[in-house]
N, C-alpha and C. Protein backbone atom coordinates (compact mmCIF):
# COMPACT_ATOMS: atom_id res chain seq x y z
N UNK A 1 0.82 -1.21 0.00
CA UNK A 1 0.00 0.00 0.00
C UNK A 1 0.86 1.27 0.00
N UNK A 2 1.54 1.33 0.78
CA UNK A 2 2.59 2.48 0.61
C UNK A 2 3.16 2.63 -0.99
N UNK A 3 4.08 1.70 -0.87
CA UNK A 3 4.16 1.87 -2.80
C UNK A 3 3.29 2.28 -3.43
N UNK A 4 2.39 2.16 -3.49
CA UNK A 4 1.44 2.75 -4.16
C UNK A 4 0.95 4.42 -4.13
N UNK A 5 0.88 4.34 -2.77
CA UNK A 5 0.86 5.80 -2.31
C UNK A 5 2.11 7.27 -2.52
N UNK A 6 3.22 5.98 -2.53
CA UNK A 6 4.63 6.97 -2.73
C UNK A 6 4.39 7.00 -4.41
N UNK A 7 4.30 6.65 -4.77
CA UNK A 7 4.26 6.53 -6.60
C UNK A 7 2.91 7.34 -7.27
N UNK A 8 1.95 7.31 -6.44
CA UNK A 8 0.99 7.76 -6.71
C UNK A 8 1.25 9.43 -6.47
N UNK A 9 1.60 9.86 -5.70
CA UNK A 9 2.10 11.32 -4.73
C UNK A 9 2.99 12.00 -6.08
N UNK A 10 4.34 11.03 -6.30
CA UNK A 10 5.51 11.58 -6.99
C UNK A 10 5.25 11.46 -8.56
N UNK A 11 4.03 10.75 -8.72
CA UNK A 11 3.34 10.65 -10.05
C UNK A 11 3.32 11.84 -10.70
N UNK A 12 2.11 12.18 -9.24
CA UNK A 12 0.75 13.39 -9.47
C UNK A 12 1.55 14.84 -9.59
N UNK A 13 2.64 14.75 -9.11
CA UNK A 13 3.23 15.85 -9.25
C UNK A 13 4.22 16.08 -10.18
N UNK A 14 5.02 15.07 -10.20
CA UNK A 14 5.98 15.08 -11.67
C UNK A 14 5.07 15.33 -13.56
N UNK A 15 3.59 14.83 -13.17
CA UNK A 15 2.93 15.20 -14.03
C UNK A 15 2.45 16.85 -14.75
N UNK A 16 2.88 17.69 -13.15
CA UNK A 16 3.02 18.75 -13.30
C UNK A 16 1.06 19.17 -13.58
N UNK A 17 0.18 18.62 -12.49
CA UNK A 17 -0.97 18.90 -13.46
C UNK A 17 -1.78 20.60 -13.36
N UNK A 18 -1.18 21.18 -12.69
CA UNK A 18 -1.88 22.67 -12.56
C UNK A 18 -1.09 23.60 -13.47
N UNK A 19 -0.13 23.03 -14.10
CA UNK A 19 0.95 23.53 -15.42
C UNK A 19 -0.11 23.28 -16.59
N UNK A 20 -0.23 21.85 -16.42
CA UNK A 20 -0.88 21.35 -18.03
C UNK A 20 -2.64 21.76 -17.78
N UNK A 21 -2.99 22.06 -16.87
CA UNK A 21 -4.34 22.33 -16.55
C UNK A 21 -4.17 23.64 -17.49
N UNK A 22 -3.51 25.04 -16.91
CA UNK A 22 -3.40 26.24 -17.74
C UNK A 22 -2.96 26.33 -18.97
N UNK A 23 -1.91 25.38 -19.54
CA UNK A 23 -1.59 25.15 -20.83
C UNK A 23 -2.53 25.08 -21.60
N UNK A 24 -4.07 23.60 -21.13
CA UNK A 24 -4.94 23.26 -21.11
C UNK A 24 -6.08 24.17 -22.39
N UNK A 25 -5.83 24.67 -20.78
CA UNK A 25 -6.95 26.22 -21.01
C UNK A 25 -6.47 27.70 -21.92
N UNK A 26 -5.39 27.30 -22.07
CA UNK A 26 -4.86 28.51 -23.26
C UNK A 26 -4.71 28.02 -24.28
N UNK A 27 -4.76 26.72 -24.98
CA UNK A 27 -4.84 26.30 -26.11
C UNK A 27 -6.09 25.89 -26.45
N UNK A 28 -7.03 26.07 -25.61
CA UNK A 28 -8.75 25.49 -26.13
C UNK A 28 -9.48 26.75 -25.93
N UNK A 29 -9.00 27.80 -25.45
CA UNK A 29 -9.31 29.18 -25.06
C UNK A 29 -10.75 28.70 -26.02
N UNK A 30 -10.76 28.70 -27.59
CA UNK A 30 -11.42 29.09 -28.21
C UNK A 30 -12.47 27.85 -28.54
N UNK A 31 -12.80 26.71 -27.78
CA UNK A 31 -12.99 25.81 -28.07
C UNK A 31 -14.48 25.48 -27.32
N UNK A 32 -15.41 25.26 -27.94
CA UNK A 32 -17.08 25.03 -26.75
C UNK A 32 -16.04 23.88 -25.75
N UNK A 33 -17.35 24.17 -24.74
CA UNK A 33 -16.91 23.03 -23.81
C UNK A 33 -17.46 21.60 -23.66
N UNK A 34 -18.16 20.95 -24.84
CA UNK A 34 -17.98 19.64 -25.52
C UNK A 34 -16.88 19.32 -25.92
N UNK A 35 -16.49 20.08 -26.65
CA UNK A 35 -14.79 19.82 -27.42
C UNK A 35 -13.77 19.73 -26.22
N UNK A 36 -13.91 21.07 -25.58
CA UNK A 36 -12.70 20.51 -24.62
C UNK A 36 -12.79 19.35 -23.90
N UNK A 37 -14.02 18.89 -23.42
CA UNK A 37 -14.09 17.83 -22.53
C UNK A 37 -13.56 16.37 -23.35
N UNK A 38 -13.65 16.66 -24.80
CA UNK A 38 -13.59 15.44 -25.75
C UNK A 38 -11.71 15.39 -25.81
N UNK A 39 -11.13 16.62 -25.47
CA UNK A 39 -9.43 16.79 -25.94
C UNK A 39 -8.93 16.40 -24.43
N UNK A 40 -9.71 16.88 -23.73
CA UNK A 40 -9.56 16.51 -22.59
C UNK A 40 -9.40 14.65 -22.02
N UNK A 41 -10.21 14.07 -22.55
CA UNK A 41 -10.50 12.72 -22.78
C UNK A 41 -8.68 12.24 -23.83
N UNK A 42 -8.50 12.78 -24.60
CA UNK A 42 -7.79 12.35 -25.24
C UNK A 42 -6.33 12.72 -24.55
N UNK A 43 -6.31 13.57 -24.29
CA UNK A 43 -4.92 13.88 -23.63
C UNK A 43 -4.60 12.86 -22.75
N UNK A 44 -5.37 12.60 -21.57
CA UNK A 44 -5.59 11.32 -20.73
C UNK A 44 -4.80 9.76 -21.38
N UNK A 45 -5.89 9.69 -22.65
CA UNK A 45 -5.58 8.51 -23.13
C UNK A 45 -4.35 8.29 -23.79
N UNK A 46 -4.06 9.38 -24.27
CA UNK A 46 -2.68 9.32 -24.67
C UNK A 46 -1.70 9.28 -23.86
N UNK A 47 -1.64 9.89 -22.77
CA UNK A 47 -0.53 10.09 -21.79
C UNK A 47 -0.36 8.50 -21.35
N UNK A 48 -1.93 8.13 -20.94
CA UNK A 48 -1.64 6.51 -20.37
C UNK A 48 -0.69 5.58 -21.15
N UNK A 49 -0.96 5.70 -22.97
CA UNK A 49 -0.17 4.86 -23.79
C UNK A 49 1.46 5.08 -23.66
N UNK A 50 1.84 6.14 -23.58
CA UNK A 50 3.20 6.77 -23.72
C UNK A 50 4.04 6.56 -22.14
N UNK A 51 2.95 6.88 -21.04
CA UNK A 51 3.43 6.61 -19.49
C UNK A 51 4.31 4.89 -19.62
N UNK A 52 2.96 4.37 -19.65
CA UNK A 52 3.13 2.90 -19.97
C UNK A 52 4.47 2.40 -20.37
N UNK A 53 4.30 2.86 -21.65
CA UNK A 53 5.53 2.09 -22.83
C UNK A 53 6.67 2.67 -22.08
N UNK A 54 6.97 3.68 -21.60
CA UNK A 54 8.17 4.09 -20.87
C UNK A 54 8.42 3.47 -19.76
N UNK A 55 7.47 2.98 -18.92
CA UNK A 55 7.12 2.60 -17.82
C UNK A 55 7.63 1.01 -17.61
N UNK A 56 7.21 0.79 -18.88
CA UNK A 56 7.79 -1.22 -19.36
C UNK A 56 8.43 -1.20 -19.87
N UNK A 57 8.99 -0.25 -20.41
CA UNK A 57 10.30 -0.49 -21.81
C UNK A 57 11.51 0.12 -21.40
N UNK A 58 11.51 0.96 -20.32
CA UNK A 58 12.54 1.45 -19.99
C UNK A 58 14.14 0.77 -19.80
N UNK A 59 13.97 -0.51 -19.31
CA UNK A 59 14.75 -1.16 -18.84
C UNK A 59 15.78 -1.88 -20.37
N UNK A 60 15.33 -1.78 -21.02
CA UNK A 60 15.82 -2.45 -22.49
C UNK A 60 16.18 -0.70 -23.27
N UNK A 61 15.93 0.02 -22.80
CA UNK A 61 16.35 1.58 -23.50
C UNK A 61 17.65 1.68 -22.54
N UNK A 62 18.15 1.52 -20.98
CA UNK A 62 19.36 1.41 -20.81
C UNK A 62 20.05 0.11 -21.37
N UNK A 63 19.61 -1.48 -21.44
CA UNK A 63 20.31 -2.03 -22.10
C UNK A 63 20.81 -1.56 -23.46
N UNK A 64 20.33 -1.05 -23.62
CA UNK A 64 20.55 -0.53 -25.55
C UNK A 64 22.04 0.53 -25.77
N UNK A 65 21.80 1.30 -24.94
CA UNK A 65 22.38 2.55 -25.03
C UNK A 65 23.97 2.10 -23.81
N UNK A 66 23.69 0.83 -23.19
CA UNK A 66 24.64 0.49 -22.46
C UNK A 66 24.97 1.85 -21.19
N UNK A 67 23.49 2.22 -20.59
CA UNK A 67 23.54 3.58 -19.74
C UNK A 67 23.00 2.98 -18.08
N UNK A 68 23.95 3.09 -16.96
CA UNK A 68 23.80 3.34 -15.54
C UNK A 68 22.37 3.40 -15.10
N UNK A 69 22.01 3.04 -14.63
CA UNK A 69 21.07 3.72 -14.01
C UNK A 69 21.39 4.45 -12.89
N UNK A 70 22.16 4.67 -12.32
CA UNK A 70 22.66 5.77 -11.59
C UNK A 70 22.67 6.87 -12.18
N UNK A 71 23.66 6.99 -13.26
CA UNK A 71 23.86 7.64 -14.42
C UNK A 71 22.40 8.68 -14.85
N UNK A 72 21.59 7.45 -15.10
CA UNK A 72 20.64 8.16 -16.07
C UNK A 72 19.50 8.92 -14.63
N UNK A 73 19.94 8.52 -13.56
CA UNK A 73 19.10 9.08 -12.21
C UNK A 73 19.48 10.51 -11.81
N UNK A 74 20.64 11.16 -12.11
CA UNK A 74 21.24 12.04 -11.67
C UNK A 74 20.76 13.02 -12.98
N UNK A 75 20.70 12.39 -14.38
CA UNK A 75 20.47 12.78 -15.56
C UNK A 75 19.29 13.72 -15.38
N UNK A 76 18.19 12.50 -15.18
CA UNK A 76 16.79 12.55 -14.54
C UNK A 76 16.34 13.78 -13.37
N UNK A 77 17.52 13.78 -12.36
CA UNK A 77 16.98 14.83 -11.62
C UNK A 77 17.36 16.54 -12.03
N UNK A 78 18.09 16.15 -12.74
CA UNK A 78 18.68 17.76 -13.28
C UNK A 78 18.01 18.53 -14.15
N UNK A 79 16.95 17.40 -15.13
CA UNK A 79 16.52 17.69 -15.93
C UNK A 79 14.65 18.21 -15.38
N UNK A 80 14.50 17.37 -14.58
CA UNK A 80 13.16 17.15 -13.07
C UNK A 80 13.18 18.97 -12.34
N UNK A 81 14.78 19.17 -12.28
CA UNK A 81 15.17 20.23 -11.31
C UNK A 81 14.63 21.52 -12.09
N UNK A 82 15.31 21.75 -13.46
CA UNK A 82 15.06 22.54 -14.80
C UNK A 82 13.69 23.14 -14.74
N UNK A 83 12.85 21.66 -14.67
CA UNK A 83 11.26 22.12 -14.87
C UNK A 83 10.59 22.42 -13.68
N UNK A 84 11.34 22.32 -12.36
CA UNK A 84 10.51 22.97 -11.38
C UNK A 84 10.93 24.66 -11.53
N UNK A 85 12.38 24.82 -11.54
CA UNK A 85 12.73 25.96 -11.68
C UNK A 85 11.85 26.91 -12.48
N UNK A 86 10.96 26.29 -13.87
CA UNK A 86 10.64 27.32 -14.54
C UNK A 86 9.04 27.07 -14.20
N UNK A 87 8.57 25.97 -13.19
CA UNK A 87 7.34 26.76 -12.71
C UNK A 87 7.23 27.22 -11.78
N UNK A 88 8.23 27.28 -10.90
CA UNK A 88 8.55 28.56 -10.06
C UNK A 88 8.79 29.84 -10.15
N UNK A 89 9.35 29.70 -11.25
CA UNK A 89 9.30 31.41 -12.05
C UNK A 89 8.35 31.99 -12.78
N UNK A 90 7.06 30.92 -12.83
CA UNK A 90 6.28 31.07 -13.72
C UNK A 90 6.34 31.73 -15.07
N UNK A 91 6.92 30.25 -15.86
CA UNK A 91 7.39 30.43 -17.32
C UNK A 91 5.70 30.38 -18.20
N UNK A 92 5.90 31.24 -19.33
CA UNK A 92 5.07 31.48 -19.88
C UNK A 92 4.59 30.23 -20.48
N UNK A 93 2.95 29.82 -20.53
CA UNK A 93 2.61 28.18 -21.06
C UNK A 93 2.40 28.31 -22.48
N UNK A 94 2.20 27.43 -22.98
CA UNK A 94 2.72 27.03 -24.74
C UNK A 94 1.14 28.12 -25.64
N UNK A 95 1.53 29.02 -26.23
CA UNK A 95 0.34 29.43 -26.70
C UNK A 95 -0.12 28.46 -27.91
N UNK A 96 -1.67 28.36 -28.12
CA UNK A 96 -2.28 27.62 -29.24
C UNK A 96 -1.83 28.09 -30.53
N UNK A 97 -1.29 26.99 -31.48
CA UNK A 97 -1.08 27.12 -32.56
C UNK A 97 -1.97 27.14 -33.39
N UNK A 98 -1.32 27.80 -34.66
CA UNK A 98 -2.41 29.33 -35.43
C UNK A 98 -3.11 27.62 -36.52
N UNK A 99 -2.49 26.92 -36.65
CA UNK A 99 -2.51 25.48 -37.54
C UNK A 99 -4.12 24.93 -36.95
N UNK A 100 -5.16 24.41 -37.62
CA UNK A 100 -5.90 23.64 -37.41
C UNK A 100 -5.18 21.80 -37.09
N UNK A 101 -5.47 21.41 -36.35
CA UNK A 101 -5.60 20.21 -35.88
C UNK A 101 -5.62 19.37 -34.29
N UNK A 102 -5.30 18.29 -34.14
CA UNK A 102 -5.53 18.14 -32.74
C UNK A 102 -4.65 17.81 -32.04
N UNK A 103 -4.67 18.70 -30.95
CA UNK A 103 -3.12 19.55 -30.08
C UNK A 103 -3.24 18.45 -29.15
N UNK A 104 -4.25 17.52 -28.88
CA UNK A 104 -4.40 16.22 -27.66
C UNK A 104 -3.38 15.71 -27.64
N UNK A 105 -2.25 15.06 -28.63
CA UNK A 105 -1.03 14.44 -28.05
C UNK A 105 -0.11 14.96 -28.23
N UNK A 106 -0.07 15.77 -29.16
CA UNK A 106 1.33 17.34 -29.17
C UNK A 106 0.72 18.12 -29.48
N UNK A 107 0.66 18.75 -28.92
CA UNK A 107 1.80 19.55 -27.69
C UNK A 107 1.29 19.01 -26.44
N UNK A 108 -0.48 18.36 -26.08
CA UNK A 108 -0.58 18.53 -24.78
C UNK A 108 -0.54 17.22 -24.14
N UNK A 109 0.21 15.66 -25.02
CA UNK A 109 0.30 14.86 -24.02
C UNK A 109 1.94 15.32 -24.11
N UNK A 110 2.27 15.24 -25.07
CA UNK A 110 4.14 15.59 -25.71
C UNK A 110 4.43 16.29 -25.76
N UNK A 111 5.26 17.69 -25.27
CA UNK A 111 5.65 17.46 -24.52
C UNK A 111 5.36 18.07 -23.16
N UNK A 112 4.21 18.56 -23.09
CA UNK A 112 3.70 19.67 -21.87
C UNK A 112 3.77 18.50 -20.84
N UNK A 113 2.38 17.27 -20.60
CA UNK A 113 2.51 16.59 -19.55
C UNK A 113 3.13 15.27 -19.53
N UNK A 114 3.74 14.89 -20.41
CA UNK A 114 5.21 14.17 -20.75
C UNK A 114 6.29 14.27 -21.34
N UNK A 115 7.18 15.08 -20.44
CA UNK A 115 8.29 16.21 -21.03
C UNK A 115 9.39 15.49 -20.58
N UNK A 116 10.63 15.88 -21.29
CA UNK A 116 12.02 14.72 -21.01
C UNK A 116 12.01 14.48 -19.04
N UNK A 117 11.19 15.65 -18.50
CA UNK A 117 11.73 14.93 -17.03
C UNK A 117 11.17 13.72 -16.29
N UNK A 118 9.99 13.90 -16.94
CA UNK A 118 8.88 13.45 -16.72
C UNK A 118 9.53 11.75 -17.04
N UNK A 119 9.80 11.80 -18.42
CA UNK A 119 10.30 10.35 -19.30
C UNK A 119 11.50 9.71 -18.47
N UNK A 120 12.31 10.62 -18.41
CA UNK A 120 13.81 10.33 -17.22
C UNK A 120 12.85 9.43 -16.04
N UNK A 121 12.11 10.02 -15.13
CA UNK A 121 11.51 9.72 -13.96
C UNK A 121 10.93 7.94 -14.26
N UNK A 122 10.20 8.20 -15.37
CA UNK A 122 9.84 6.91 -15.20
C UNK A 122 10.49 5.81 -16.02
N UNK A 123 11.47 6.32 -16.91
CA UNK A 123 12.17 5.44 -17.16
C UNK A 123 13.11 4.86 -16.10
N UNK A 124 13.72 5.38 -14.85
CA UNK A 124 14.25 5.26 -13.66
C UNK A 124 13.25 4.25 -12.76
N UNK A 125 12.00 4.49 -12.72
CA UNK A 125 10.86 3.86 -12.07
C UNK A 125 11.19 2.85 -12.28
N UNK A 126 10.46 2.29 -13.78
CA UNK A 126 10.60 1.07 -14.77
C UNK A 126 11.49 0.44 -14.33
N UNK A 127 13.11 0.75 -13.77
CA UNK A 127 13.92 -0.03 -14.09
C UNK A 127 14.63 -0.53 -12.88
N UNK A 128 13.69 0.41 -11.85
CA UNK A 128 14.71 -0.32 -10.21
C UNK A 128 13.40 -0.68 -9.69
N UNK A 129 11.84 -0.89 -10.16
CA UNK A 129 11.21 -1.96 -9.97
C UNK A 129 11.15 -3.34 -10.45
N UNK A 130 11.42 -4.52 -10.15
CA UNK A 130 12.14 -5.75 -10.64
C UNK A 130 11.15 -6.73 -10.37
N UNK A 131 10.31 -6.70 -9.63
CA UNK A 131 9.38 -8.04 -9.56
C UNK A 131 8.30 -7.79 -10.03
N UNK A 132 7.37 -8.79 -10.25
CA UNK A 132 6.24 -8.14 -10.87
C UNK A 132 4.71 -7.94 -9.93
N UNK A 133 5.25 -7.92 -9.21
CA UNK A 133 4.04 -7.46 -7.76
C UNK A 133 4.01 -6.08 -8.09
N UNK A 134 5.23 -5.64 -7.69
CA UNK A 134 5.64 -4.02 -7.44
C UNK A 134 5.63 -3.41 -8.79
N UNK A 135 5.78 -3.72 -9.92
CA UNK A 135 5.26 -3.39 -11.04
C UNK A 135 3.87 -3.13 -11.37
N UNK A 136 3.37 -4.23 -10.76
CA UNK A 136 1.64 -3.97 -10.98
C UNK A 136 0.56 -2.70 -10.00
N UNK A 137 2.06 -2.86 -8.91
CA UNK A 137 1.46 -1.42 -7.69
C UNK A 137 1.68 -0.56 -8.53
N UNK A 138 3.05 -0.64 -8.71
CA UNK A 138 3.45 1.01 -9.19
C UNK A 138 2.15 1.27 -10.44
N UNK A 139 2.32 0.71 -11.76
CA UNK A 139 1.08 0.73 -12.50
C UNK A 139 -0.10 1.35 -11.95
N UNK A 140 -0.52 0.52 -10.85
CA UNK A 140 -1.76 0.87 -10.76
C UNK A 140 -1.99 2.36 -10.00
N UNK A 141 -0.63 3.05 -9.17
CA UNK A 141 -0.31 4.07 -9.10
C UNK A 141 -0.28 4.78 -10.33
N UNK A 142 0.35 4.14 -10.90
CA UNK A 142 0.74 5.46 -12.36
C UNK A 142 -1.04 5.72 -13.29
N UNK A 143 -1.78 4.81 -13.17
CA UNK A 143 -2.44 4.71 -13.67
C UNK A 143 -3.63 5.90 -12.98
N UNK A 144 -3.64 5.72 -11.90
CA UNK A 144 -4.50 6.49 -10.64
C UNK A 144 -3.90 8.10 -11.13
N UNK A 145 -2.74 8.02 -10.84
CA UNK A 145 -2.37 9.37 -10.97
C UNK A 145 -3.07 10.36 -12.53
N UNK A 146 -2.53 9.36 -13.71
CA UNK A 146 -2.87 10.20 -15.18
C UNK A 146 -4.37 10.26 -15.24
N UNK A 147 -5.17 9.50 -13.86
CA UNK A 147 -7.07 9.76 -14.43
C UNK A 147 -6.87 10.82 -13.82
N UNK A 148 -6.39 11.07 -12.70
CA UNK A 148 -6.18 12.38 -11.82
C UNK A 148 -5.95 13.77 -12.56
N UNK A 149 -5.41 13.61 -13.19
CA UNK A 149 -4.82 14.88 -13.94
C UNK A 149 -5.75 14.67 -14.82
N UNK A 150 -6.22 13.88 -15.62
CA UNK A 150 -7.63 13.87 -16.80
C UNK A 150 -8.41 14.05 -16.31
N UNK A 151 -9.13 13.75 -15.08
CA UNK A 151 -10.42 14.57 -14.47
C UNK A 151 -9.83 16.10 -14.51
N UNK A 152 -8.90 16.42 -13.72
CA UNK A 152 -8.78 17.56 -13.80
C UNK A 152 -8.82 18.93 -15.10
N UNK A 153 -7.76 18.27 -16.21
CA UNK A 153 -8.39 19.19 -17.44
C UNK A 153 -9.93 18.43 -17.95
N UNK A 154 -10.70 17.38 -17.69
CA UNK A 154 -11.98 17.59 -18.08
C UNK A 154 -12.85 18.37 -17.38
N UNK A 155 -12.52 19.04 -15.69
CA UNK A 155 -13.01 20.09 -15.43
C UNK A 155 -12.52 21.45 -15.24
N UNK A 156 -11.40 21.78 -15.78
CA UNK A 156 -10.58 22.24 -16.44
C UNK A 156 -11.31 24.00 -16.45
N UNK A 157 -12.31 24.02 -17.44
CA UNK A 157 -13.04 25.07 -17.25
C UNK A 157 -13.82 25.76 -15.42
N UNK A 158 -14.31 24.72 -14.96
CA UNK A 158 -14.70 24.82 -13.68
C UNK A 158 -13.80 25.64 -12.60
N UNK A 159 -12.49 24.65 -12.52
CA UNK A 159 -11.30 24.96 -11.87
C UNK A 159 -11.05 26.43 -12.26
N UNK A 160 -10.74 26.72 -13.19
CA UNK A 160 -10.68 28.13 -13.84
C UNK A 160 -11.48 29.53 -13.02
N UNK A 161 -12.68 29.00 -12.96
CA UNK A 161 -13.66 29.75 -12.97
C UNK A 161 -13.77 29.72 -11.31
N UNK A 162 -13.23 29.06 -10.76
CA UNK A 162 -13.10 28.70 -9.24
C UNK A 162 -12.17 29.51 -8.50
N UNK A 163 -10.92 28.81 -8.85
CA UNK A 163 -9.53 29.67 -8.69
C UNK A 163 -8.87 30.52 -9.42
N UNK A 164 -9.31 30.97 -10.60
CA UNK A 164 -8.97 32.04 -11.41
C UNK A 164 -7.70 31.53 -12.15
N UNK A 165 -6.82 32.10 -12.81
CA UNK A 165 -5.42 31.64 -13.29
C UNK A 165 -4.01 32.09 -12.11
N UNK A 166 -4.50 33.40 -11.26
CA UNK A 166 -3.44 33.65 -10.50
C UNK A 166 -3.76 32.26 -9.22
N UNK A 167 -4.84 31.56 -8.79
CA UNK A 167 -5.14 30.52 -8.48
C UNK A 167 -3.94 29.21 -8.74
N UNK A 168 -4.37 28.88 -10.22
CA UNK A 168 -3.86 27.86 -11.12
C UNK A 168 -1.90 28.47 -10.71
N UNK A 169 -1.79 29.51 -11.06
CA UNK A 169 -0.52 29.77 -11.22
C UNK A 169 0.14 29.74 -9.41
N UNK A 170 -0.29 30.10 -8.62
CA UNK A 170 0.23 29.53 -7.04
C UNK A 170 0.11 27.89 -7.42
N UNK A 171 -0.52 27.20 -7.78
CA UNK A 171 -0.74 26.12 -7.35
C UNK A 171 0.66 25.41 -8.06
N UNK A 172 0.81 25.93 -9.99
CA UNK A 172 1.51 25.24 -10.36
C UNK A 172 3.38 25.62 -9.35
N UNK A 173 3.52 26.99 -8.82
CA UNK A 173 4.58 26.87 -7.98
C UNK A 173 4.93 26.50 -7.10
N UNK A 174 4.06 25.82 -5.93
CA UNK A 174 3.63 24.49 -5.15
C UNK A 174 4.57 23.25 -5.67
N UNK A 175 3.42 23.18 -6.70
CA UNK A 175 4.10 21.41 -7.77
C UNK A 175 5.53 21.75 -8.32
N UNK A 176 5.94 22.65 -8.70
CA UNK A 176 7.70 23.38 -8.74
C UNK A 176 8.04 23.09 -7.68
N UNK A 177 7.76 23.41 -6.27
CA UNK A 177 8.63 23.07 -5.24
C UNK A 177 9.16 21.63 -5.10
N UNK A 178 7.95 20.97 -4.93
CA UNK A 178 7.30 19.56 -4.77
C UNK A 178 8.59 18.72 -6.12
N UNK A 179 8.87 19.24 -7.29
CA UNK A 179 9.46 18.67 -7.96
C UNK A 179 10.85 19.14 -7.92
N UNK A 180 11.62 20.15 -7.13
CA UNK A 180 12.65 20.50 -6.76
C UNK A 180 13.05 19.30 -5.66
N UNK A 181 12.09 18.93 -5.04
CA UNK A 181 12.51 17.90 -3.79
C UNK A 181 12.75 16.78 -4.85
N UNK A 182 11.95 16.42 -5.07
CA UNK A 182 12.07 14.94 -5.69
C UNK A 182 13.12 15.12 -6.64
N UNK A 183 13.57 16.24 -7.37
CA UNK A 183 15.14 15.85 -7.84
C UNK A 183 16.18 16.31 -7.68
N UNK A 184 16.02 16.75 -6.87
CA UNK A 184 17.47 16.57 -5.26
C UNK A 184 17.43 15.48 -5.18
N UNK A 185 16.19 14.70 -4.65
CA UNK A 185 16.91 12.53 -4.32
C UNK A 185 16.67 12.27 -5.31
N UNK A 186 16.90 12.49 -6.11
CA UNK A 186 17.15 11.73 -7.81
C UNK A 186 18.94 11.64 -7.79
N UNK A 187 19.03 13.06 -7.84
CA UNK A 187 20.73 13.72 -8.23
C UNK A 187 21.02 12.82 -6.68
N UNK A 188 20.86 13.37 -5.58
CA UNK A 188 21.76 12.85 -4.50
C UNK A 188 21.90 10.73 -4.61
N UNK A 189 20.90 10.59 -4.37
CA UNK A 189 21.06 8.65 -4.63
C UNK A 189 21.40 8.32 -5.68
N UNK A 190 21.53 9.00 -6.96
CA UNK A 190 21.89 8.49 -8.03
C UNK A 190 23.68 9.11 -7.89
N UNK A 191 24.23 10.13 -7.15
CA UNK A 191 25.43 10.35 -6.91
C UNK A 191 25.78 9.33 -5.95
N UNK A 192 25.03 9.18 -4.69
CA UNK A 192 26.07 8.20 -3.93
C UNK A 192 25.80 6.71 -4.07
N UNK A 193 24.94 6.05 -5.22
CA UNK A 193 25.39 5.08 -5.41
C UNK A 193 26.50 4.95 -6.26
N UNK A 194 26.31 6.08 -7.29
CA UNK A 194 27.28 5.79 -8.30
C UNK A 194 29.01 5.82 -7.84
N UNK A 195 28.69 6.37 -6.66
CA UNK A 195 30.59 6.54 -5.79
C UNK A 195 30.44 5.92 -5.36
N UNK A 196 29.60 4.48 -5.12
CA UNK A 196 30.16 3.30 -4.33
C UNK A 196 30.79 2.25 -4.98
């Protein structure tokens, strides 16, 4: 149960979802709210396919590349560190492109709420979980977490209209902090194993 809970926690936040919530909402600005709820739906589903495959495949992407996992943990938190930094500074979110088509898996599953830190993280997950109990927790964590963030941009408009964007924008510097911790013990355990 804990596993689950720790994975579920470091999920929900590495997902960054009060980032991709406003991203969300500035690229559908112009969109009824059938549609969004329908991109909304899709972003979800996509993230699950892409979480996943990183999630199980990770472990054969360091065999390949012949890469540490120590290595790629320290990689992972620097890159983890990067993206809290810039929602702490509150970096400007991706404006909607002028192009007709559908922004559900790029820009807004690729790379807004699965961005290289994001991929680092769980490719690290993937690969220092080893049995298949704890695989199926973590899963069912990872899985809990991405409906989490898909309920959330399917009410997306609500939230908005609740907490406003200076709302949304405290919240996403919160989840910046929250992801400053978690890659500090990325960088630090992935440094002192690698000096042992």
């Amino acid at each position: 149960m804990q596993l689950f809970i720790d994975t579920y926690l470091k999920m929900f936040f590495v997902l960054t979802p009060f980032f991709v919530v406003s991203v969300f909402l500035s690229m559908t600005r112009e969109l009824p709210e059938g549609a969004k709820r329908k991109t909304a739906l899709r972003v979800a589903l996509a993230v699950i396919v892409i979480v996943f495959a990183l999630f199980f495949f990770g472990r054969y992407i360091f065999a390949v590349f012949d890469i540490t996992l120590d290595a790629f943990k320290i990689g992972a938190g620097l890159l983890l560190f990067l993206s809290a930094v810039s929602l702490v500074q509150g970096a400007a979110p991706f404006q909607k492109r002028e192009e007709v088509g559908d922004i559900s898996v790029v820009p807004l599953a690729i790379p807004v709420t699965v961005g290289p830190a994001t991929t680092g993280v769980l490719l690290v997950m993937g690969a220092e979980l080893d049995t298949a109990s704890t695989k199926f927790i973590a899963g069912g964590a990872l899985l809990a977490a991405i409906v989490t963030v898909g309920l959330l941009l399917y009410l997306a408009g609500g939230l908005e209209r609740r907490l406003g964007q200076t709302g949304l924008s405290i919240l996403s510097k919160i989840t910046g902090l929250m992801l400053a911790s978690i890659a500090a013990q990325l960088v630090f355990t992935g440094i002192k194993h690698f000096l042992r």
